[in-house]
N, C-alpha and C. Protein backbone atom coordinates (compact mmCIF):
# COMPACT_ATOMS: atom_id res chain seq x y z
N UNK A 1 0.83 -1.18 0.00
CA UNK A 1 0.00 0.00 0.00
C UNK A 1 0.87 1.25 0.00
N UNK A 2 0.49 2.32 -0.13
CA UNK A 2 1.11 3.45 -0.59
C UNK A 2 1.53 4.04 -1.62
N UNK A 3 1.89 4.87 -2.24
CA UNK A 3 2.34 5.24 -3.16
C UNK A 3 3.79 5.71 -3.30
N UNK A 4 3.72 6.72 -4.55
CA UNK A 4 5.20 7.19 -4.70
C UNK A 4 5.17 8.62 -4.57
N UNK A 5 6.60 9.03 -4.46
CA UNK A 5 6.61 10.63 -3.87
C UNK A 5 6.40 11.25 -4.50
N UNK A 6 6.62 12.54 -4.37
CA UNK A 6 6.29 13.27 -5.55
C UNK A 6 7.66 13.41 -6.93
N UNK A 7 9.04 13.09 -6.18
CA UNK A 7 10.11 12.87 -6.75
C UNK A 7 10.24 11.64 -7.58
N UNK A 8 9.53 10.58 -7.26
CA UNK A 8 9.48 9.63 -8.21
C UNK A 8 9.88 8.73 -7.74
N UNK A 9 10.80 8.61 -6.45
CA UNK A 9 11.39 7.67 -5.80
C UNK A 9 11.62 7.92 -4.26
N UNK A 10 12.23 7.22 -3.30
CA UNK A 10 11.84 6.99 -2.04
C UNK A 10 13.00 8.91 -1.82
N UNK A 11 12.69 9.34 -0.81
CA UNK A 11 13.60 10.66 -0.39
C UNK A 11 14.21 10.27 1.13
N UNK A 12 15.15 11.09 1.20
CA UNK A 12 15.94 10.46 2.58
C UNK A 12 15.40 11.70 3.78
N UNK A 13 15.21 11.03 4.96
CA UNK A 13 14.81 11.86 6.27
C UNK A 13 15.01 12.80 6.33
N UNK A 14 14.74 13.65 6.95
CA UNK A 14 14.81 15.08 7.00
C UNK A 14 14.47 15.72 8.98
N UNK A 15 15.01 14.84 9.81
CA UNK A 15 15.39 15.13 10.74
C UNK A 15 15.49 16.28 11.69
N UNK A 16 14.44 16.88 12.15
CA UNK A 16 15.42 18.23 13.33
C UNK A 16 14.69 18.26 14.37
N UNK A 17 15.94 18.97 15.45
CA UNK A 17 16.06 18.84 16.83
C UNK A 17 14.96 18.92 17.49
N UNK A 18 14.34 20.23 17.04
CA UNK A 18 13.32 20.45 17.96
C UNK A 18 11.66 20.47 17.54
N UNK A 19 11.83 19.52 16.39
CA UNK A 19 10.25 18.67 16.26
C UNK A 19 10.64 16.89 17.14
N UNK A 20 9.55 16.84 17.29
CA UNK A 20 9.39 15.15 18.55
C UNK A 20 7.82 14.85 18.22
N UNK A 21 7.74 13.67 18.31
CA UNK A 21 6.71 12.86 18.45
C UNK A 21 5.80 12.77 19.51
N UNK A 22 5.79 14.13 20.22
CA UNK A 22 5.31 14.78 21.36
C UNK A 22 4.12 15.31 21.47
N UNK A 23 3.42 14.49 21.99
CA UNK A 23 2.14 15.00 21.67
C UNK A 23 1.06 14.35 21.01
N UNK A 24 -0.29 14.63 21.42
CA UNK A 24 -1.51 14.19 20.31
C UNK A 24 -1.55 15.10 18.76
N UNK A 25 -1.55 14.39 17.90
CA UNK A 25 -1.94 14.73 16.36
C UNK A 25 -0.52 15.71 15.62
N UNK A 26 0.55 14.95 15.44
CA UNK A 26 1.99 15.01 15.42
C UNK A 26 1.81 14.67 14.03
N UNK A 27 2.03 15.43 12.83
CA UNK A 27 2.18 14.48 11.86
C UNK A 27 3.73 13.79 11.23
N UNK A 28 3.97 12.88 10.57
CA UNK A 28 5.23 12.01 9.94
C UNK A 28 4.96 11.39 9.28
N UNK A 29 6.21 11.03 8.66
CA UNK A 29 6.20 10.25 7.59
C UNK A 29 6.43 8.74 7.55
N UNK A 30 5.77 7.90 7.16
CA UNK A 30 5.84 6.51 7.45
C UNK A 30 6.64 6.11 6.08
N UNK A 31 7.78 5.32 6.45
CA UNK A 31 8.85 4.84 5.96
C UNK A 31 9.06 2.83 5.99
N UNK A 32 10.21 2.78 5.64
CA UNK A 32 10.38 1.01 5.77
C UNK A 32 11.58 0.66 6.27
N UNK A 33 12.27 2.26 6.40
CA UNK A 33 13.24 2.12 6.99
C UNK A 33 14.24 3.34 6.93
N UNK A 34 15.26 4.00 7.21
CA UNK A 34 15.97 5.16 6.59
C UNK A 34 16.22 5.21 5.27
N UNK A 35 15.56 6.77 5.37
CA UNK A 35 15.50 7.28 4.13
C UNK A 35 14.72 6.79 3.15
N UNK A 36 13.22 6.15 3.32
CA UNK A 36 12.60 5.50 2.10
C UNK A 36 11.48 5.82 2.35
N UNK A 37 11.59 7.19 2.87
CA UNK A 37 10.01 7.90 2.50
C UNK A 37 9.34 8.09 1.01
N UNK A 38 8.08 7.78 1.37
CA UNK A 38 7.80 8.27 0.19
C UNK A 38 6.20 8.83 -0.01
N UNK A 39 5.14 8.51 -0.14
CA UNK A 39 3.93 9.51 0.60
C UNK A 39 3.11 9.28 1.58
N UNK A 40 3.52 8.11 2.00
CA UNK A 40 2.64 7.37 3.18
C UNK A 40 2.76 8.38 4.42
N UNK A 41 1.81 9.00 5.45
CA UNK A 41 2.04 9.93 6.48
C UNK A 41 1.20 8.82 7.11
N UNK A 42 1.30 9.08 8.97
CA UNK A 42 0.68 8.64 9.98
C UNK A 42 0.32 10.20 10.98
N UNK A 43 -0.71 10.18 11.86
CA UNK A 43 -1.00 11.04 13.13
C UNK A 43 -0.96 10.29 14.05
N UNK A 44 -0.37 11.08 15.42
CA UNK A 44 -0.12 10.29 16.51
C UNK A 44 -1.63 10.41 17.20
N UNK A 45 -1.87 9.37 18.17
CA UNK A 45 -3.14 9.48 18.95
C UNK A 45 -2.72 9.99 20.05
N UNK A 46 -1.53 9.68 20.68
CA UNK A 46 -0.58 10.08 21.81
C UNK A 46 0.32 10.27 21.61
N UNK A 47 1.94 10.45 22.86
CA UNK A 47 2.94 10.98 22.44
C UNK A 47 3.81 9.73 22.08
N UNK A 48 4.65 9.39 21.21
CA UNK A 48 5.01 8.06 20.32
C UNK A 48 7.01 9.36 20.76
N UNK A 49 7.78 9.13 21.55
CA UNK A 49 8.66 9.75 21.37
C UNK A 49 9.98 9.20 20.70
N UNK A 50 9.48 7.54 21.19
CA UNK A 50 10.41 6.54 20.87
C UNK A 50 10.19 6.28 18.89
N UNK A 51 9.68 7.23 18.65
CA UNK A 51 9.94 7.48 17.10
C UNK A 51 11.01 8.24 16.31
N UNK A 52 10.97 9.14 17.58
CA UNK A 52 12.14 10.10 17.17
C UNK A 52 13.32 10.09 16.05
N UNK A 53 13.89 10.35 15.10
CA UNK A 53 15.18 10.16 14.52
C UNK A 53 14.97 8.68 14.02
N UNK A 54 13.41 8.24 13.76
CA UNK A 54 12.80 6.71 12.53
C UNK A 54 11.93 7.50 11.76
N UNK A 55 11.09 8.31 11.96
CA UNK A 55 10.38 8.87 11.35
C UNK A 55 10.37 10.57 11.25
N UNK A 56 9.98 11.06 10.01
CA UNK A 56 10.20 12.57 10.30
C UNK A 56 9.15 13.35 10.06
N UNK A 57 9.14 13.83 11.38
CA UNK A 57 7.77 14.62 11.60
C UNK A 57 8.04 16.15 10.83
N UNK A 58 6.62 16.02 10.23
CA UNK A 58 6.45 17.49 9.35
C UNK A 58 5.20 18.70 9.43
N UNK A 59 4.33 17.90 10.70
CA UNK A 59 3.66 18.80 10.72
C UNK A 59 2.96 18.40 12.23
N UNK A 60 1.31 18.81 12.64
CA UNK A 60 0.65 18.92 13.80
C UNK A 60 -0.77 19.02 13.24
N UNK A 61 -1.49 18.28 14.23
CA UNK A 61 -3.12 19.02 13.76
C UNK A 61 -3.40 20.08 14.79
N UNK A 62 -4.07 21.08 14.45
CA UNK A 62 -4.14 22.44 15.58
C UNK A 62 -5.48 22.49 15.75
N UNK A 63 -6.36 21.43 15.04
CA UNK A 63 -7.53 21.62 15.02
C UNK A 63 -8.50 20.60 14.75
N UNK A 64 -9.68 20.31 15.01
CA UNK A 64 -10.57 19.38 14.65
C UNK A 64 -10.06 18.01 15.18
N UNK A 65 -9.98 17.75 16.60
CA UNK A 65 -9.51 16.53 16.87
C UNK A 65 -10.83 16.16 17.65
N UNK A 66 -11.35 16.46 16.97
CA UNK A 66 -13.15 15.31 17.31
C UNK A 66 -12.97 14.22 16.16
N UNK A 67 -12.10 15.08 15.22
CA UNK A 67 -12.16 13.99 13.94
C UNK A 67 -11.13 12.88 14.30
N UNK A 68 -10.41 13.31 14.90
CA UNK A 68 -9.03 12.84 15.34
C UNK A 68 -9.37 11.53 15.96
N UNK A 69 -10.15 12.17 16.92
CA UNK A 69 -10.74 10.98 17.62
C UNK A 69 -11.74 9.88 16.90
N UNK A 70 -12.46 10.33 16.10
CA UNK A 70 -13.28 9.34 14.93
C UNK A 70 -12.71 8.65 14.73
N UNK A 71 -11.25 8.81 14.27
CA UNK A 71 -10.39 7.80 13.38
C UNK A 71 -9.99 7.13 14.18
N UNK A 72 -9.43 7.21 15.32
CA UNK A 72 -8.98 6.62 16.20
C UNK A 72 -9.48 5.40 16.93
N UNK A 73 -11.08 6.00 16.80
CA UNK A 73 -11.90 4.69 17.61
C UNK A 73 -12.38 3.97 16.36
N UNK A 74 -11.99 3.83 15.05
CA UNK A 74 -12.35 2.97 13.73
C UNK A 74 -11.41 1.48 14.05
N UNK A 75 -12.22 0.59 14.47
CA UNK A 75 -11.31 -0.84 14.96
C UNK A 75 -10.24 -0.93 13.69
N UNK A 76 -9.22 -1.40 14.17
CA UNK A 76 -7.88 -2.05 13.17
C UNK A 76 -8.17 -3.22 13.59
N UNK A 77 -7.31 -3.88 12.18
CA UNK A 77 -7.04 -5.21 12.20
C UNK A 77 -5.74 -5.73 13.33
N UNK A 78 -5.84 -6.41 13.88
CA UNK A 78 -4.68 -6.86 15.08
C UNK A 78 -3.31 -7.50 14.06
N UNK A 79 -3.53 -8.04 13.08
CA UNK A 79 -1.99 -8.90 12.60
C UNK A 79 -1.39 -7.41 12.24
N UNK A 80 -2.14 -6.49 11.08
CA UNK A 80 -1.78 -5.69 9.85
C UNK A 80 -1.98 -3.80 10.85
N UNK A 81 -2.52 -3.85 11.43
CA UNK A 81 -2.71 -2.63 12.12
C UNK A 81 -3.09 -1.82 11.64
N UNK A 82 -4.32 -2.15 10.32
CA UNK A 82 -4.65 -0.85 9.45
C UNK A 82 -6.25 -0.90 9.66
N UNK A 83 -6.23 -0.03 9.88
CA UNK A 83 -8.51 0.28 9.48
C UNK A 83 -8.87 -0.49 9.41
N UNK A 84 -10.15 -1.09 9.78
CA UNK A 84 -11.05 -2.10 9.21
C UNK A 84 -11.91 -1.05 8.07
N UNK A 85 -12.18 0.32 8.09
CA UNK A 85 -12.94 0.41 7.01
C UNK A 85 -11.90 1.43 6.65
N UNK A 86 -12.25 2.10 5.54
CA UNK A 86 -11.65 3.21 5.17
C UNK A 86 -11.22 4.34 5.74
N UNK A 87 -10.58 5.14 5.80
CA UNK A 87 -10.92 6.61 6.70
C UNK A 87 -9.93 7.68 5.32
N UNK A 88 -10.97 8.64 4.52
CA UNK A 88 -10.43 9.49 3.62
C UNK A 88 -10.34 10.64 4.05
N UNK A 89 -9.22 11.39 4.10
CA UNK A 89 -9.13 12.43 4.70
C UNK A 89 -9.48 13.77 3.36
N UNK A 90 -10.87 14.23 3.68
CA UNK A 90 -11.50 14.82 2.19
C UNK A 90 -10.75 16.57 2.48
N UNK A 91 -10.05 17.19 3.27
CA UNK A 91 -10.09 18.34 3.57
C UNK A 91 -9.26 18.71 4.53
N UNK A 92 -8.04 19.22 4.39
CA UNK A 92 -7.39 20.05 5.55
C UNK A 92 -6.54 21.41 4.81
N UNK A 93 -6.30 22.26 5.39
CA UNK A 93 -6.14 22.93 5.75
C UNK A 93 -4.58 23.82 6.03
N UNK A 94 -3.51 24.41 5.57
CA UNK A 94 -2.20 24.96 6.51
C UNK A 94 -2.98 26.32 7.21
N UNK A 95 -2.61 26.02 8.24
CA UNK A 95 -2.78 27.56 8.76
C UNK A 95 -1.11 28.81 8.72
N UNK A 96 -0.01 28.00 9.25
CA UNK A 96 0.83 28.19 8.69
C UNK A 96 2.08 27.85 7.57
N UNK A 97 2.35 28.66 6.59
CA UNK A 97 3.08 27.82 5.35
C UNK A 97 4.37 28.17 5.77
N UNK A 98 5.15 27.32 6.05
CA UNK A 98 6.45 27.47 6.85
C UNK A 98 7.50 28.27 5.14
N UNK A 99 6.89 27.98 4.16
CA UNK A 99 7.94 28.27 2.93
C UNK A 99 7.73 29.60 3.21
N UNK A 100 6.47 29.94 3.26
CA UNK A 100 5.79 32.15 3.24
C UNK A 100 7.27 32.36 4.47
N UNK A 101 6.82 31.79 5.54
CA UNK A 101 7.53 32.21 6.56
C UNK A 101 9.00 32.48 6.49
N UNK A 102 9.28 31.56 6.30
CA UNK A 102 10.91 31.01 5.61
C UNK A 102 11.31 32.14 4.55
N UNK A 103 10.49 32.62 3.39
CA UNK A 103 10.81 33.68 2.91
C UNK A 103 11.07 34.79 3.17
N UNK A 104 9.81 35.34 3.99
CA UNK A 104 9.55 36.55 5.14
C UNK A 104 11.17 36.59 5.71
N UNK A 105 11.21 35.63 6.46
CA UNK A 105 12.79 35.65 7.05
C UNK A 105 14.20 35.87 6.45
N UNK A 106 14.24 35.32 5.43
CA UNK A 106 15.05 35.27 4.34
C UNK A 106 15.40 36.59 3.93
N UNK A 107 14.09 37.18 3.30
CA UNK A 107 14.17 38.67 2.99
C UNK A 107 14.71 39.60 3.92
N UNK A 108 13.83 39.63 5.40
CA UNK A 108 14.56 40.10 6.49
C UNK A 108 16.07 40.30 6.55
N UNK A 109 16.32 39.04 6.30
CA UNK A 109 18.06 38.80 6.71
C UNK A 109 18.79 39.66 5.77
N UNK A 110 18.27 39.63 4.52
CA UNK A 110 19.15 39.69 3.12
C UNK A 110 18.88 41.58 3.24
N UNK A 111 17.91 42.34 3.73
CA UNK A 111 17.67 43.28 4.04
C UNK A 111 18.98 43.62 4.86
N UNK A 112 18.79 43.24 6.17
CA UNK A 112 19.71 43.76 7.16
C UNK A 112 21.00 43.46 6.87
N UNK A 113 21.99 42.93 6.08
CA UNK A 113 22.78 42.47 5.33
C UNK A 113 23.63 43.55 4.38
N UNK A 114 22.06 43.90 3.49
CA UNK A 114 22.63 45.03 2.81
C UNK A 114 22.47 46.47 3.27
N UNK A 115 21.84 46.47 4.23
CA UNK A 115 22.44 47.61 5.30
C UNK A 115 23.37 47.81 5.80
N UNK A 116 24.20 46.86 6.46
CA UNK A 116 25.23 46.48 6.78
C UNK A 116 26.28 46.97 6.09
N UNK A 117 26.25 46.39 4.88
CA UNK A 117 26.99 46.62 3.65
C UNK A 117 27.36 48.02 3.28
N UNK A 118 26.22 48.13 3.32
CA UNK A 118 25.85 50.10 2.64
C UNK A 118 26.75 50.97 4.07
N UNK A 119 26.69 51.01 5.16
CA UNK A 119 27.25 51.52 6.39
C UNK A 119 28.33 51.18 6.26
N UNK A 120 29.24 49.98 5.96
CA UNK A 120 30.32 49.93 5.08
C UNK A 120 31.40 50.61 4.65
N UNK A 121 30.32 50.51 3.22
CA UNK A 121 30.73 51.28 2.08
C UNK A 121 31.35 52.80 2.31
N UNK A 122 30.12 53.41 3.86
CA UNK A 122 30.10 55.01 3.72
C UNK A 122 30.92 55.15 4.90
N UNK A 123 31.02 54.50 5.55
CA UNK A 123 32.66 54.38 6.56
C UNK A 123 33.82 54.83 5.63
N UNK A 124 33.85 53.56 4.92
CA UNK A 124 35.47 53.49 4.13
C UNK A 124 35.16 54.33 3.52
N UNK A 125 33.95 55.18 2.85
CA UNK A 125 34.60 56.62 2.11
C UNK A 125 35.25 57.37 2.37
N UNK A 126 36.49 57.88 2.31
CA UNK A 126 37.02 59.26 2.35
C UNK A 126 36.27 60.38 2.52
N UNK A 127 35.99 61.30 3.28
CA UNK A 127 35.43 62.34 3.45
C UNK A 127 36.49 64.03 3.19
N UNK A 128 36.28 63.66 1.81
CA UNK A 128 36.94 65.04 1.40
C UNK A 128 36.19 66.50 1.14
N UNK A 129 37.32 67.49 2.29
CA UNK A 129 36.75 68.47 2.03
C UNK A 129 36.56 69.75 0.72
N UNK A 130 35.29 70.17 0.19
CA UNK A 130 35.26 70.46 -0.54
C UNK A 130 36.15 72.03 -0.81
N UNK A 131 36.59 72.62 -1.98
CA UNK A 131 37.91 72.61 -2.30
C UNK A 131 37.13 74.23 -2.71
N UNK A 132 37.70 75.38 -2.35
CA UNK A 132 37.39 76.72 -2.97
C UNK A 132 38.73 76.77 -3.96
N UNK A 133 37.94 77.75 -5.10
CA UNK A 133 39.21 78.26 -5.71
C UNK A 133 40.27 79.08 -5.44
N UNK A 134 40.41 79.22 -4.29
CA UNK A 134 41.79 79.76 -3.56
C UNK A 134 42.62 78.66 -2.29
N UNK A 135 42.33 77.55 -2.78
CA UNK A 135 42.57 76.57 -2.54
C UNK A 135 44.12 75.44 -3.50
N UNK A 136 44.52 75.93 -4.42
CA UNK A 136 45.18 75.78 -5.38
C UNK A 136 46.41 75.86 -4.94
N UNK A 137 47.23 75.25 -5.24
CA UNK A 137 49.07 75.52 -4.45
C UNK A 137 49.18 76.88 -5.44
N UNK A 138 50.26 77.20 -4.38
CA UNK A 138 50.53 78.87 -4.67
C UNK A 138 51.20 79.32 -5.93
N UNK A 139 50.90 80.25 -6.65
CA UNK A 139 52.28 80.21 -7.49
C UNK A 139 53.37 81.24 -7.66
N UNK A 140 54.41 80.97 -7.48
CA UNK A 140 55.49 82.24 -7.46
C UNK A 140 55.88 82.94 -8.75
N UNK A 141 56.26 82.43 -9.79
CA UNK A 141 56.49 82.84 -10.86
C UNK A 141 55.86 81.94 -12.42
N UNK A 142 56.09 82.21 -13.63
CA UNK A 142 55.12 81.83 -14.57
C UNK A 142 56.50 80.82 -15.04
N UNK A 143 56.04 79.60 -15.86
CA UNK A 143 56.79 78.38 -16.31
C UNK A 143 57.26 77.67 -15.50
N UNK A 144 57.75 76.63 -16.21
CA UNK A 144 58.55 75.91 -15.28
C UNK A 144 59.40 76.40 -14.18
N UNK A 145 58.85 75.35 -12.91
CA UNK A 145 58.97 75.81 -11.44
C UNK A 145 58.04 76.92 -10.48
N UNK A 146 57.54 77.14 -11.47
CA UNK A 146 56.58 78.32 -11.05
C UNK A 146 55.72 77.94 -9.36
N UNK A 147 56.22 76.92 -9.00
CA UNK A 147 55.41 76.20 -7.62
C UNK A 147 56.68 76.50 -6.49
N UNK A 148 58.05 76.66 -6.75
CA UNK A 148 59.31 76.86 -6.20
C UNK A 148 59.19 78.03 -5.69
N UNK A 149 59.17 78.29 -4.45
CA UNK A 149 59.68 79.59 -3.89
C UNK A 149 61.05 79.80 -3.33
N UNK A 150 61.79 80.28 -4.81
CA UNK A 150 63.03 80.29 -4.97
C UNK A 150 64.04 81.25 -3.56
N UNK A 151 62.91 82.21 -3.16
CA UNK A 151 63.89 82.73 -1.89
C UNK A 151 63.90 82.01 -0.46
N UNK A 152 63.39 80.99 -0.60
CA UNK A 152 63.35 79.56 0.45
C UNK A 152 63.95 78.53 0.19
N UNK A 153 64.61 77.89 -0.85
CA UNK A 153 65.57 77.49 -0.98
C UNK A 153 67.16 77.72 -1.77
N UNK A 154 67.07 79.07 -1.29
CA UNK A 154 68.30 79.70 -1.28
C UNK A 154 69.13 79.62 -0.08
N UNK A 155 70.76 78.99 -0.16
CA UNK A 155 71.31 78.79 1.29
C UNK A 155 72.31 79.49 1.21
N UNK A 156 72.28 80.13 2.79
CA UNK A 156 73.03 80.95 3.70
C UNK A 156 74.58 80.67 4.12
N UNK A 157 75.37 81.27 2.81
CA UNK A 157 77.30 80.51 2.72
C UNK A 157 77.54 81.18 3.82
N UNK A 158 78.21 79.92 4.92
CA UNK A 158 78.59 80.02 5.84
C UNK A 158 80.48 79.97 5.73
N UNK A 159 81.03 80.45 6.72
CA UNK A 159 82.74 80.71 6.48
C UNK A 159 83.17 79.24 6.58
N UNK A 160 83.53 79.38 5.18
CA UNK A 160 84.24 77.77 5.34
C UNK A 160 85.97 78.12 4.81
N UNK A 161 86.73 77.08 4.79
CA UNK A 161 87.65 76.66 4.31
C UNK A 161 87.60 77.05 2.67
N UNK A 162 88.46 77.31 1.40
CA UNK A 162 88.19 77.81 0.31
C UNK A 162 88.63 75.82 -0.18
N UNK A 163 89.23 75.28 1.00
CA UNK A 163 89.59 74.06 0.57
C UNK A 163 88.26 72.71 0.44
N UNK A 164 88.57 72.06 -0.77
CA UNK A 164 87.29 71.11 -1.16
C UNK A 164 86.98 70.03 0.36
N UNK A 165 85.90 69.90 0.54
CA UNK A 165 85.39 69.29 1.60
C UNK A 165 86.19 67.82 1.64
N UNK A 166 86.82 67.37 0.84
CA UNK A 166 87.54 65.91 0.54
C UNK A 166 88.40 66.19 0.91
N UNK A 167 89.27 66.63 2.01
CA UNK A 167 90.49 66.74 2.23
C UNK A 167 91.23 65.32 3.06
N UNK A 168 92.46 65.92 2.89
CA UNK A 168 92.93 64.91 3.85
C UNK A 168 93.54 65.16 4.63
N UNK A 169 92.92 65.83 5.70
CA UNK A 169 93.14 66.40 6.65
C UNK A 169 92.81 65.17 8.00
N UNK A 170 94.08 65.41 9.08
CA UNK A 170 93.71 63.90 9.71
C UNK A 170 92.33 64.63 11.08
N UNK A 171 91.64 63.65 11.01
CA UNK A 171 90.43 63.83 12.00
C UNK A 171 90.84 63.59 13.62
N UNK A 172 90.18 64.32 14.46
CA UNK A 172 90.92 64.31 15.44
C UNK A 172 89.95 63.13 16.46
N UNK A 173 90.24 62.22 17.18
CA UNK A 173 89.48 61.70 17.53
C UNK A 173 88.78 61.72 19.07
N UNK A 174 87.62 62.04 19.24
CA UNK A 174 87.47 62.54 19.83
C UNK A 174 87.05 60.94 21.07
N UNK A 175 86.63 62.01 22.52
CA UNK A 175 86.16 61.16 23.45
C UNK A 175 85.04 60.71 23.90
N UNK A 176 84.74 59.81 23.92
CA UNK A 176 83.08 59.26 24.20
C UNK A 176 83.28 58.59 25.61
N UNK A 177 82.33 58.64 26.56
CA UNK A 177 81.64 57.77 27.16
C UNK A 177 82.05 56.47 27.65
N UNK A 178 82.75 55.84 26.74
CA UNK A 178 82.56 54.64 26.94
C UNK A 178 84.06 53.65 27.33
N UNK A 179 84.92 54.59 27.08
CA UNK A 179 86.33 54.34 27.38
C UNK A 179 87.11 53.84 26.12
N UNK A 180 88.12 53.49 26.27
CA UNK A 180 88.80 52.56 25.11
C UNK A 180 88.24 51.12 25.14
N UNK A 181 88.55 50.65 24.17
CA UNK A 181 88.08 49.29 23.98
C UNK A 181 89.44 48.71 22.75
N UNK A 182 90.51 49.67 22.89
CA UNK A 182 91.09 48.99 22.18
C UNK A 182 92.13 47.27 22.58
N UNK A 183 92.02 46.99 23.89
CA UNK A 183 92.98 46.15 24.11
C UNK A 183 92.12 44.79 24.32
N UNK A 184 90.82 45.10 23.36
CA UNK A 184 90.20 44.18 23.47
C UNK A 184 90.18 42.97 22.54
């Protein structure tokens, strides 16, 4: 009995922490073993916990468990454990679509993200101040060099020797601090 998924073939569990088999009207997926779901679902009548991490629960009933109970008191067979008569479930209902939700959130995130981003961006800008036209490096004279203010780097001949700085003249050596170190 049962059918096939909507993929065409069995799909593997889908497992998480904080859904459990807790509870009246729990819905899951009835399998043959890991990973060989495929469209068969069960509802719990009670809490079934020792299902946990065999079956993967995907949903809850939030509502109408008079019906719940209908089905419940429909005798099964004792070998096979299925209905003695039929029970078609003609009508239900999401109240919440976890995908809407899941999007909602998604967007959220991807929002605050590129805010993030943008605050960024306007950090690392440079904040340059805007520039009047007397703002321009100065200019001293017209053509080349015209940015040189030639009476500022003009230097002040001090009394030297008429003799070239290369001499060989012996240096006198002077005294430091630290003593000789020649007999070392």
């Amino acid at each position: 009995p049962g059918g096939e998924s909507y993929w065409g073939k069995p799909f593997k569990d889908e497992f998480k922490h904080n859904l459990s088999h807790a509870g009246r009207g729990i819905l899951s997926m009835a399998n043959s073993g890991p990973n060989t779901n495929k469209s068969q679902f069960f509802i719990t009548f009670r809490s079934c916990v020792y299902l946990d991490k065999k079956h993967t629960v995907f949903g809850r009933v939030v509502g109408g468990f008079e019906t719940l109970t209908a089905m419940e008191n429909v005798e099964s067979d004792v070998k096979t454990d299925m209905p003695k008569e039929e029970i078609k479930i003609e009508k239900t209902a999401v109240f919440v679509d976890p995908f809407e939700e899941a999007d909602v959130l998604i967007a959220e995130e991807r929002e605050k993200a590129r805010n993030k981003e943008e605050e960024a961006k306007a950090k690392a800008m440079p904040v340059v101040p805007k520039r009047s036209s007397n703002d321009g490096p100065k200019t001293y004279r017209q053509g080349v060099g015209k940015y040189i203010n030639m009476a500022a780097t003009k230097r002040v001949a001090v009394d030297q020797d008429s003799s070239p700085s290369t001499s060989s003249s012996k240096k006198i050596k002077g005294i430091t601090g630290f003593g000789n170190f020649s007999s070392w």
